[in-house]
Protein backbone atom coordinates (compact mmCIF):
# COMPACT_ATOMS: atom_id res chain seq x y z
CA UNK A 1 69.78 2.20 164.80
CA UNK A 2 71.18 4.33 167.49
CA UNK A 3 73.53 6.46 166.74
CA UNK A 4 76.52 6.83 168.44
CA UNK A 5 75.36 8.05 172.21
CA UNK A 6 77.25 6.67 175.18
CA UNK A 7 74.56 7.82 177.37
CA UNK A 8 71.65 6.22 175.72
CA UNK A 9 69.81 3.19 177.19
CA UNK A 10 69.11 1.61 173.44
CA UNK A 11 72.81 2.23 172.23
CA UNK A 12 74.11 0.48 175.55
CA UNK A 13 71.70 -2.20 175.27
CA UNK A 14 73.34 -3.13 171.88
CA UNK A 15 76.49 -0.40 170.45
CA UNK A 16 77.62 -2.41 167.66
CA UNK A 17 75.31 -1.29 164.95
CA UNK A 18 76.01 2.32 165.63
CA UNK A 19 80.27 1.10 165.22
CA UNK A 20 79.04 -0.31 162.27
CA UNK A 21 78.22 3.11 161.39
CA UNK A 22 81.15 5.17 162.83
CA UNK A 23 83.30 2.71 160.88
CA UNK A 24 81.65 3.17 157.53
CA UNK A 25 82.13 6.96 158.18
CA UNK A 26 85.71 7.49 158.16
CA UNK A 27 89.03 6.55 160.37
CA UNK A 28 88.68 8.94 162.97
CA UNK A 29 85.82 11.13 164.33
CA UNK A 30 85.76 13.88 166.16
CA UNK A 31 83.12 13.79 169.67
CA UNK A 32 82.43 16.76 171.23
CA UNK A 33 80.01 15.88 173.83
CA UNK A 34 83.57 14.81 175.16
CA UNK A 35 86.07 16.41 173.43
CA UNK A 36 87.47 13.55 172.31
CA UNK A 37 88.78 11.68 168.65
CA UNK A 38 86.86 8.53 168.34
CA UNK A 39 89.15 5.86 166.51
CA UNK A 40 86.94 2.70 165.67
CA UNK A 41 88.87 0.74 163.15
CA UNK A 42 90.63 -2.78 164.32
CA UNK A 43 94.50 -1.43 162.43
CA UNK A 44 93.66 1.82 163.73
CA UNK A 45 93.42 1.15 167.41
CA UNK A 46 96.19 -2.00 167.10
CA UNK A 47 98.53 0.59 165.75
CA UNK A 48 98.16 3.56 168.16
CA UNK A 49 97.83 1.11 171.38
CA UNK A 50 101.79 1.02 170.58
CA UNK A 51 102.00 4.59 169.22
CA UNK A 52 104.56 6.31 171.79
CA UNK A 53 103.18 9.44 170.36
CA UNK A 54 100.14 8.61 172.56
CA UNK A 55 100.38 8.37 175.98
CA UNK A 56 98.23 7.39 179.25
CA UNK A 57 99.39 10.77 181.19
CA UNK A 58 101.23 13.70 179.78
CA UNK A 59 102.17 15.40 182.82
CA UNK A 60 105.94 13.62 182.65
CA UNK A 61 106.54 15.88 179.84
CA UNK A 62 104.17 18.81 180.14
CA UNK A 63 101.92 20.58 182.84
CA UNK A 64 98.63 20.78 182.63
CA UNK A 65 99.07 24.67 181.68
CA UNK A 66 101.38 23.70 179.22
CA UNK A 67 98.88 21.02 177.73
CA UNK A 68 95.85 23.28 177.41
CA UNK A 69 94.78 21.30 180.36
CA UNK A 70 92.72 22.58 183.56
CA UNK A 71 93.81 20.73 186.31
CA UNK A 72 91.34 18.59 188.35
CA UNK A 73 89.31 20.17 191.10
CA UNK A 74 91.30 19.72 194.82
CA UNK A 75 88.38 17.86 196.12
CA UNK A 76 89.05 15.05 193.81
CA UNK A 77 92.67 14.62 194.57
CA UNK A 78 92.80 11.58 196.51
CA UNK A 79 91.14 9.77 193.93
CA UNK A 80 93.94 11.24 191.24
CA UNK A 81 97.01 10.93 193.82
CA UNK A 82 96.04 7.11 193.66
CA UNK A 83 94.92 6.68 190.30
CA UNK A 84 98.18 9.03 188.72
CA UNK A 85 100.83 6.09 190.76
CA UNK A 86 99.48 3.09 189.36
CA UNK A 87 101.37 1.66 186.63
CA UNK A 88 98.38 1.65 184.27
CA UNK A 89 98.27 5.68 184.14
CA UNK A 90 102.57 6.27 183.94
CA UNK A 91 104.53 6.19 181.33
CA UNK A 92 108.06 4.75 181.18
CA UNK A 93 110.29 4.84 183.09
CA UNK A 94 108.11 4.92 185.72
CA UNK A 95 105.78 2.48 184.00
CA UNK A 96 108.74 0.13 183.21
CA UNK A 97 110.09 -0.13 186.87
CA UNK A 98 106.90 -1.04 188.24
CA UNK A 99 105.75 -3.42 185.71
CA UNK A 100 109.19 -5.41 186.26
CA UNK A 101 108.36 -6.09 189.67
CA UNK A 102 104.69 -6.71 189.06
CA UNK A 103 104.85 -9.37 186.52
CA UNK A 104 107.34 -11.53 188.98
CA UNK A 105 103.71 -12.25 190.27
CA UNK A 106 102.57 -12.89 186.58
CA UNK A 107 104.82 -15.08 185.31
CA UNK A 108 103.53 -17.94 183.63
CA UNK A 109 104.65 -20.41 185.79
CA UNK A 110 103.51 -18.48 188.46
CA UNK A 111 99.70 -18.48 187.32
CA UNK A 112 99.91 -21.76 186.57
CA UNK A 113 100.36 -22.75 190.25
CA UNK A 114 97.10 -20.94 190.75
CA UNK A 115 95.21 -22.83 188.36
CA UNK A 116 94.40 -26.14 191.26
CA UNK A 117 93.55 -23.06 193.20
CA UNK A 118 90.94 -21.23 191.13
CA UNK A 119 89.41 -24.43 189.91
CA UNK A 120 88.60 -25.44 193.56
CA UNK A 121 86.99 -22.77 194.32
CA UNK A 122 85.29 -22.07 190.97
CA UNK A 123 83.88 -25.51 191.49
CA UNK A 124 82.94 -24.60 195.27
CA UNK A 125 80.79 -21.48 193.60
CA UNK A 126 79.08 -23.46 190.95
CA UNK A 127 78.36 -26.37 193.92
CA UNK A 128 76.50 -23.88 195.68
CA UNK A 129 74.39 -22.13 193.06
CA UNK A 130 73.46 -25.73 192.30
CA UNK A 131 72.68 -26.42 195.97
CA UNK A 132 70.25 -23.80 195.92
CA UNK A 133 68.54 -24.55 192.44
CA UNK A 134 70.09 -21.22 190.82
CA UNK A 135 70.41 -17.71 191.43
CA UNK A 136 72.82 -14.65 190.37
CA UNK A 137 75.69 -15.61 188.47
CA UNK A 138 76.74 -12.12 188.71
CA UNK A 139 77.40 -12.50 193.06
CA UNK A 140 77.37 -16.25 193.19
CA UNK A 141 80.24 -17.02 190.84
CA UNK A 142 81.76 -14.11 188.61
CA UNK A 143 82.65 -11.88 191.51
CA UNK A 144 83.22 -13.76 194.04
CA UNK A 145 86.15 -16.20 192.08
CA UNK A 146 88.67 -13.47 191.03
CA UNK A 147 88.18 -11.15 194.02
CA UNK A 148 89.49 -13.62 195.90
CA UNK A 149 92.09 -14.89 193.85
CA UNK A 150 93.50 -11.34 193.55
CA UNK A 151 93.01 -10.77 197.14
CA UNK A 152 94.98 -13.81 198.05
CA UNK A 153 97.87 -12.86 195.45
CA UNK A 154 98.02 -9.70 197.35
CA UNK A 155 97.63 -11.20 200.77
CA UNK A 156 94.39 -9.42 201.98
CA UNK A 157 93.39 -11.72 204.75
CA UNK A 158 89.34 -13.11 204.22
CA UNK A 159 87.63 -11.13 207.02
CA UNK A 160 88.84 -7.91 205.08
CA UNK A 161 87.85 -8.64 201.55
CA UNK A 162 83.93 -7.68 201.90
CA UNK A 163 84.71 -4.26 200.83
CA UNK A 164 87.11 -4.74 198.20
CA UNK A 165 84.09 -5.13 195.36
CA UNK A 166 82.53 -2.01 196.66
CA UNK A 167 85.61 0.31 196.78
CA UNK A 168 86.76 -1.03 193.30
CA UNK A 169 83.25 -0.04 191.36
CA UNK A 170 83.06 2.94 193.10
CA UNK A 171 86.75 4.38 191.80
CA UNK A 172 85.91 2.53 188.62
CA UNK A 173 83.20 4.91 188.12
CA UNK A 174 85.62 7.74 187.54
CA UNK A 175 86.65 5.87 184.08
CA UNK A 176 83.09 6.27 182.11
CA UNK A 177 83.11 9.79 180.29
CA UNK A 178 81.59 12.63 182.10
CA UNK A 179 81.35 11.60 185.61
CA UNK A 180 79.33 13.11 187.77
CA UNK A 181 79.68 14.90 190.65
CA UNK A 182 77.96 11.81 192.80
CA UNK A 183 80.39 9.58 190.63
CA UNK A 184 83.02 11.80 191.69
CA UNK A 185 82.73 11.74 195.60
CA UNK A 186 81.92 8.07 195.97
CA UNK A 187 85.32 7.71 193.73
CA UNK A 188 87.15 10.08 196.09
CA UNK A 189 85.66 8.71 199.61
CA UNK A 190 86.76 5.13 197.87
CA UNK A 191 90.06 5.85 197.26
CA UNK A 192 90.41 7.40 200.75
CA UNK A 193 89.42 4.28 202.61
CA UNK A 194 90.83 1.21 200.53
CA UNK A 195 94.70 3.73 200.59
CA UNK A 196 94.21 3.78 204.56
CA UNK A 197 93.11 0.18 204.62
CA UNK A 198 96.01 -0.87 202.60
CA UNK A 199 98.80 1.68 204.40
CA UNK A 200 97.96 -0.50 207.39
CA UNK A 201 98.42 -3.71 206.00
CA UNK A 202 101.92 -2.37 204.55
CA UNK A 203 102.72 -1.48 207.71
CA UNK A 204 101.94 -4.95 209.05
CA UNK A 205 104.09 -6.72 206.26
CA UNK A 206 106.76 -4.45 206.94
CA UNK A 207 106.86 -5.98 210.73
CA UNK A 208 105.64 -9.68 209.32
CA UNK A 209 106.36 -10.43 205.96
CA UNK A 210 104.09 -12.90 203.89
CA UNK A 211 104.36 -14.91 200.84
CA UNK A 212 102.57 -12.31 198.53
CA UNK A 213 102.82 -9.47 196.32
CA UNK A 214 102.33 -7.18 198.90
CA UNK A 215 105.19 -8.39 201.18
CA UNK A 216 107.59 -8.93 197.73
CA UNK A 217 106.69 -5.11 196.59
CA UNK A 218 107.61 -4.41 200.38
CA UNK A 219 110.97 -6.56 199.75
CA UNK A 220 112.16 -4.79 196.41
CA UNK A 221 111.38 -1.66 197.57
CA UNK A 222 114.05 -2.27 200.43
CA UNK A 223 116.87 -3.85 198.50
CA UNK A 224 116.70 -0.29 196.16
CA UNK A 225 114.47 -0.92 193.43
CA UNK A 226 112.82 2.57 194.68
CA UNK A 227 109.15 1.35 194.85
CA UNK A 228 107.17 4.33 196.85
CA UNK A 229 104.56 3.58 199.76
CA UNK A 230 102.28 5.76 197.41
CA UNK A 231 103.14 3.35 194.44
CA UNK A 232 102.58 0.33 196.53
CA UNK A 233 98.97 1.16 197.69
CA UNK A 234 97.98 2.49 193.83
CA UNK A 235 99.72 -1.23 192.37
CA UNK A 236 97.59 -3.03 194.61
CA UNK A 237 94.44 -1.10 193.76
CA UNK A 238 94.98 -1.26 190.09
CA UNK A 239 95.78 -5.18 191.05
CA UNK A 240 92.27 -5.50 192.03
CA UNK A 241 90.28 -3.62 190.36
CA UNK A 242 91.99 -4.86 187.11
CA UNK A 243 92.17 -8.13 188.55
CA UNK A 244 88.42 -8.78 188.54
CA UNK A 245 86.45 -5.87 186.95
CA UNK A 246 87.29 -7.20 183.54
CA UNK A 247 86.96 -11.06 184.36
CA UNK A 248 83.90 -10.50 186.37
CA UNK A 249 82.12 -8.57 183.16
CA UNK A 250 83.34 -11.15 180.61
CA UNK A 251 82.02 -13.52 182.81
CA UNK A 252 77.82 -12.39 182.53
CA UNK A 253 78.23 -10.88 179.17
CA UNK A 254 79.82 -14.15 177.75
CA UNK A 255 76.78 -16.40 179.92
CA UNK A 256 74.02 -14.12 178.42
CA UNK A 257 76.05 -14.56 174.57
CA UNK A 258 75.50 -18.06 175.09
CA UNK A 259 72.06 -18.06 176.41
CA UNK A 260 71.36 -15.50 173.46
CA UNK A 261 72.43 -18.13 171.03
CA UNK A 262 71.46 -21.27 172.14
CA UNK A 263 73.09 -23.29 169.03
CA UNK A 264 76.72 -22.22 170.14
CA UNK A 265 75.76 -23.07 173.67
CA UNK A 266 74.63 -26.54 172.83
CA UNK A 267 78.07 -26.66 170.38
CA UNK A 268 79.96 -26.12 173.32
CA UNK A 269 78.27 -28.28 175.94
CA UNK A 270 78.46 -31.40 173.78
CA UNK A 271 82.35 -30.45 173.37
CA UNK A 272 84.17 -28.70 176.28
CA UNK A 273 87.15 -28.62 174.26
CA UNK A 274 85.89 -25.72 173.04
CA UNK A 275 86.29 -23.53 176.40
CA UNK A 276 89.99 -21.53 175.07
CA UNK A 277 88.53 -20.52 171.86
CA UNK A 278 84.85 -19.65 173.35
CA UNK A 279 86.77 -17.64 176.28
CA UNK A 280 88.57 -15.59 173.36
CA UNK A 281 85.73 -15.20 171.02
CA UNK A 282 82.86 -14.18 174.05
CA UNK A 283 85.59 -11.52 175.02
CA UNK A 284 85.48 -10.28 171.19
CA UNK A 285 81.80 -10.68 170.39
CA UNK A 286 81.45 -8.43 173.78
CA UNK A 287 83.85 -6.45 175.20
CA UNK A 288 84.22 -6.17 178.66
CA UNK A 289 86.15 -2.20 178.10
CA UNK A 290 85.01 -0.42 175.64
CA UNK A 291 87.34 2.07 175.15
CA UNK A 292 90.39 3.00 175.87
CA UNK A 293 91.79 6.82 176.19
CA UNK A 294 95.15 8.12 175.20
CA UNK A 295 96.69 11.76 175.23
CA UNK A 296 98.44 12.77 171.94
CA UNK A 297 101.95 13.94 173.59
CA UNK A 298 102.88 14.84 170.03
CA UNK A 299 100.57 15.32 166.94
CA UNK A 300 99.66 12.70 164.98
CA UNK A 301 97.55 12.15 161.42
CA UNK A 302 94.94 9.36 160.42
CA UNK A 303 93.72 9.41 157.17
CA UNK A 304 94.76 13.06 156.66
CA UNK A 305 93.44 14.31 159.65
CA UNK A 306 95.32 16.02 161.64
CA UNK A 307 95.09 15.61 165.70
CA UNK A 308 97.19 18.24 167.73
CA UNK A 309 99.19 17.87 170.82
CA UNK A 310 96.94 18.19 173.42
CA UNK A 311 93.64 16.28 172.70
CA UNK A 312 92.51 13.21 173.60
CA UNK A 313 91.75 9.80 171.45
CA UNK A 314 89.33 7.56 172.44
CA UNK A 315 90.12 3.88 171.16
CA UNK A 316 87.33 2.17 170.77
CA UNK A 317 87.72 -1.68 171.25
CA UNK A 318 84.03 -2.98 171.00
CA UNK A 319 84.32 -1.46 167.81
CA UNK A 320 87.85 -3.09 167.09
CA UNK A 321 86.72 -6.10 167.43
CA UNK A 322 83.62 -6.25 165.40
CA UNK A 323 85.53 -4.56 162.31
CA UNK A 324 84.92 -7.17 159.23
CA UNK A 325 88.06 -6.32 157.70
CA UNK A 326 89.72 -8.43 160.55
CA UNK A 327 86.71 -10.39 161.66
CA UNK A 328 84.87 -12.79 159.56
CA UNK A 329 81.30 -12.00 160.17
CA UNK A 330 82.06 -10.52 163.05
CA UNK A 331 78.19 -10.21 164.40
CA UNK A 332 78.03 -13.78 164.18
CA UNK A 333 79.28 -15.72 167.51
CA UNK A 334 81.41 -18.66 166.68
CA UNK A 335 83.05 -20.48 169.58
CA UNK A 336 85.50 -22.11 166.62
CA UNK A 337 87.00 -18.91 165.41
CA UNK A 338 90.82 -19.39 165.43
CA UNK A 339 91.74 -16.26 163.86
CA UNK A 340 90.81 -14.36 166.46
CA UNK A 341 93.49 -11.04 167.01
CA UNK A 342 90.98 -9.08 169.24
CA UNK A 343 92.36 -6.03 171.81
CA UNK A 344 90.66 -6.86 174.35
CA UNK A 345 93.49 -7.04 176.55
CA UNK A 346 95.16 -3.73 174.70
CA UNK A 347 98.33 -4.33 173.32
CA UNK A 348 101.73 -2.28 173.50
CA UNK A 349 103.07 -1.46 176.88
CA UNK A 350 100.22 -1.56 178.59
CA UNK A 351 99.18 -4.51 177.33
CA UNK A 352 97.12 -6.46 180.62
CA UNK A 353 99.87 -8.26 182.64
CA UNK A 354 96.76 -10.16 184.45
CA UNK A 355 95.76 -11.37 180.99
CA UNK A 356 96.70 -15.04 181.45
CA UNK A 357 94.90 -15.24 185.06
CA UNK A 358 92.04 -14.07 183.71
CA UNK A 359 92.28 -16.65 181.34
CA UNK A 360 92.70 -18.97 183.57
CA UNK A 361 89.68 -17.65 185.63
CA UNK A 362 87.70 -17.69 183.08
CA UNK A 363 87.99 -21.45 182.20
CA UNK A 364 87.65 -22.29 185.69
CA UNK A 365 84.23 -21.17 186.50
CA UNK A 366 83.17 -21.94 182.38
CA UNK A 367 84.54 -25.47 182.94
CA UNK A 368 82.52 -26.03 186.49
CA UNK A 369 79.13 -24.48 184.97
CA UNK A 370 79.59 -26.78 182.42
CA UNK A 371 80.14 -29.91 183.97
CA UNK A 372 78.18 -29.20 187.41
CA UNK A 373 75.22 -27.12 186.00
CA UNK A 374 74.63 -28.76 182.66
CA UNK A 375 71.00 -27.57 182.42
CA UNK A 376 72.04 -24.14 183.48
CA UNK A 377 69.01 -21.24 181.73
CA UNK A 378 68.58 -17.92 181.85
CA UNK A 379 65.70 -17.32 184.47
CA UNK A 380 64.91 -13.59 183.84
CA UNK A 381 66.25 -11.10 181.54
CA UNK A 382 69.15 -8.93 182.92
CA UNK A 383 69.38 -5.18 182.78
CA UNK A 384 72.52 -3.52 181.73
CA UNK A 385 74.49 -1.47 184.02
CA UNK A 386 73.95 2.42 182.74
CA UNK A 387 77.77 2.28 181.86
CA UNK A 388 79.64 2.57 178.68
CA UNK A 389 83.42 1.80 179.14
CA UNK A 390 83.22 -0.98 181.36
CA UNK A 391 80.28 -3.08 180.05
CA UNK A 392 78.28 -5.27 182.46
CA UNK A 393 75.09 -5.92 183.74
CA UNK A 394 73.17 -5.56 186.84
CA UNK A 395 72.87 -9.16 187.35
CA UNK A 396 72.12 -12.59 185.95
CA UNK A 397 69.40 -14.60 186.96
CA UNK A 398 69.36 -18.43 186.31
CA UNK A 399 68.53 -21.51 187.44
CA UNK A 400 69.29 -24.69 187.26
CA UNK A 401 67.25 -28.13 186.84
């Protein structure tokens, strides 16, 4: 068994034994290869996810002198100027006003007049990896379907969206643990070009509204609600990024579950009924984000330790949702389970206010393979991206026929 080393090809090939582990040893663990509490227990993360003791950022209360913090190096701050304004790293009230204008997009009314939408062109994907007898599921279906349904909720036009994917894994880089320098400066150069792509298209809006988010964040923003042009561009790049990284990941990791256990595949071929609770319990059995970090704005205890103000707690949800004191055999996929409370999504404020898209998504292109590429097989085995917190893989070949 490996033990627990984020950075180790065998451990992210397959984590779960060595959570297995971490859980058996206690609540909470101190890491120091990054200075951070590990929390690996399903009531443990459920509980501090709403924990307002916790919080994304600290600096709306403290400093980072004041937090025993050094500040980030200058040549990193474009990456941090749009990362700190998107609604995902504030804390209320901040958090709170933009969220209310976000999830007017959200609604579930609203994302249910996208779901004609994202079937059509789910089934358009799966039509042509059929045409040509197979091929990546990775670039021929899972990125392409909610890249462009985020893209058209924001009102990107189509001859701009090639670089969306590639600006979106190169900030997302700057969320595994101990990025590297490299990391660091594709991140920054990233953040640079997609905020001067998108103050453009503000600037068009502004002169020729649309009908999407963009324009309505545009709108709100004039009628007082005090929305920043800053704000804007980082909402739109947490949009995206959020708005596929996690669908895109659940999408191959859930395909090569299935392929990896053939008996559940052929389960839920003979009965496509099946798709909500396989879509819940592919996300669970494995996680798309692995963990999830939090500042402790005021200390806290678990299980009589003590964590001060001032360090960080890593919650991890792979772990979470493989703990058997929620999950019944929780190694074991089963495309039934109905009692199925995993974190996926986080919970508490921050909870994922694209959760029912991706849902949505999700069942779109698992609802085409299934009915347009019934014979659908792994062709070659996939390598894992080198990446802990989001979990993915390089590609996934198959073929169909």
């Amino acid at each position: 068994m490996a033990a627990f080393d984020p950075w180790d090809p065998d451990f992210l090939a397959d984590p779960y034994p060595s959570y297995a582990e971490l859980r058996a040893q206690g609540r909470v663990r101190y890491f120091e290869a990054t200075n951070q509490w590990l929390v690996p227990h399903h009531a443990d993360v459920s509980a501090l996810l709403r924990d307002r003791r916790l919080g994304r950022t600290y600096q709306h209360r403290f400093t980072h002198e004041e937090f025993g913090r050094t500040p980030p190096p200058a040549e990193h701050e474009p990456f941090h100027t749009l990362n700190d304004h998107g609604m995902l790293d504030l804390e209320p009230p901040d958090h709170t006003r933009i969220r209310r204008l976000v999830s007017k997009a959200f609604t579930p009314r609203t994302v249910e007049r996208l779901g004609p939408y994202v079937a059509r062109l789910a089934g358009e994907l799966v039509d042509g990896l059929v045409e040509k007898g197979g091929g990546d599921l990775l670039t021929d279906v899972a990125e392409p379907l909610p890249v462009a349904v985020i893209a058209e909720m924001l009102g990107i036009p189509e001859a701009d969206r090639a670089p969306l994917r590639p600006w979106s894994a190169d900030i997302c880089g700057m969320y595994e643990l101990n990025p590297s320098e490299d990391t660091a400066a594709k991140a920054v150069r990233a953040s640079v070009e997609f905020s001067d792509y998108l103050r453009e298209l503000i600037a068009e809006r502004r002169q020729a509204p649309g009908d999407d988010l963009i324009s309505g964040l545009i709108e709100a923003h004039d009628e007082g609600d005090r929305l920043t042009e800053q704000e804007m561009i980082s909402t739109a790049v947490l949009l995206l990024n959020a708005g596929h990284e996690a669908t895109v990941n659940a999408t191959v990791n859930g395909w090569y579950a299935l392929f990896r256990n053939p008996a559940q595949l052929a389960a839920l071929r003979a009965d496509h009924s099946l798709v909500p609770t396989a879509i819940e319990e592919l996300m669970r059995y494995d996680t798309p984000l692995q963990l999830f970090e939090r500042w402790v704005l005021d200390e806290i205890e678990i299980d009589g330790t003590t964590i001060p103000r001032g360090a960080e707690i890593a919650m991890l949800f792979g772990s979470a949702n493989h703990d058997p004191e929620v999950f019944r055999r929780p190694e074991d996929l089963d495309l039934t389970r109905r009692d199925n409370p995993h974190i996926s999504f986080s919970a508490g404020i921050h909870y994922c206010i694209g959760a029912p898209l991706a849902r949505i998504e999700l069942a779109a292109s698992m609802t085409a393979l299934l009915e347009r590429a019934p014979t659908l097989s792994l062709a070659a085995q996939p390598r894992r991206k080198p990446n802990f917190v989001i979990r993915g893989l390089e590609g996934l070949s198959v073929e169909v026929g």
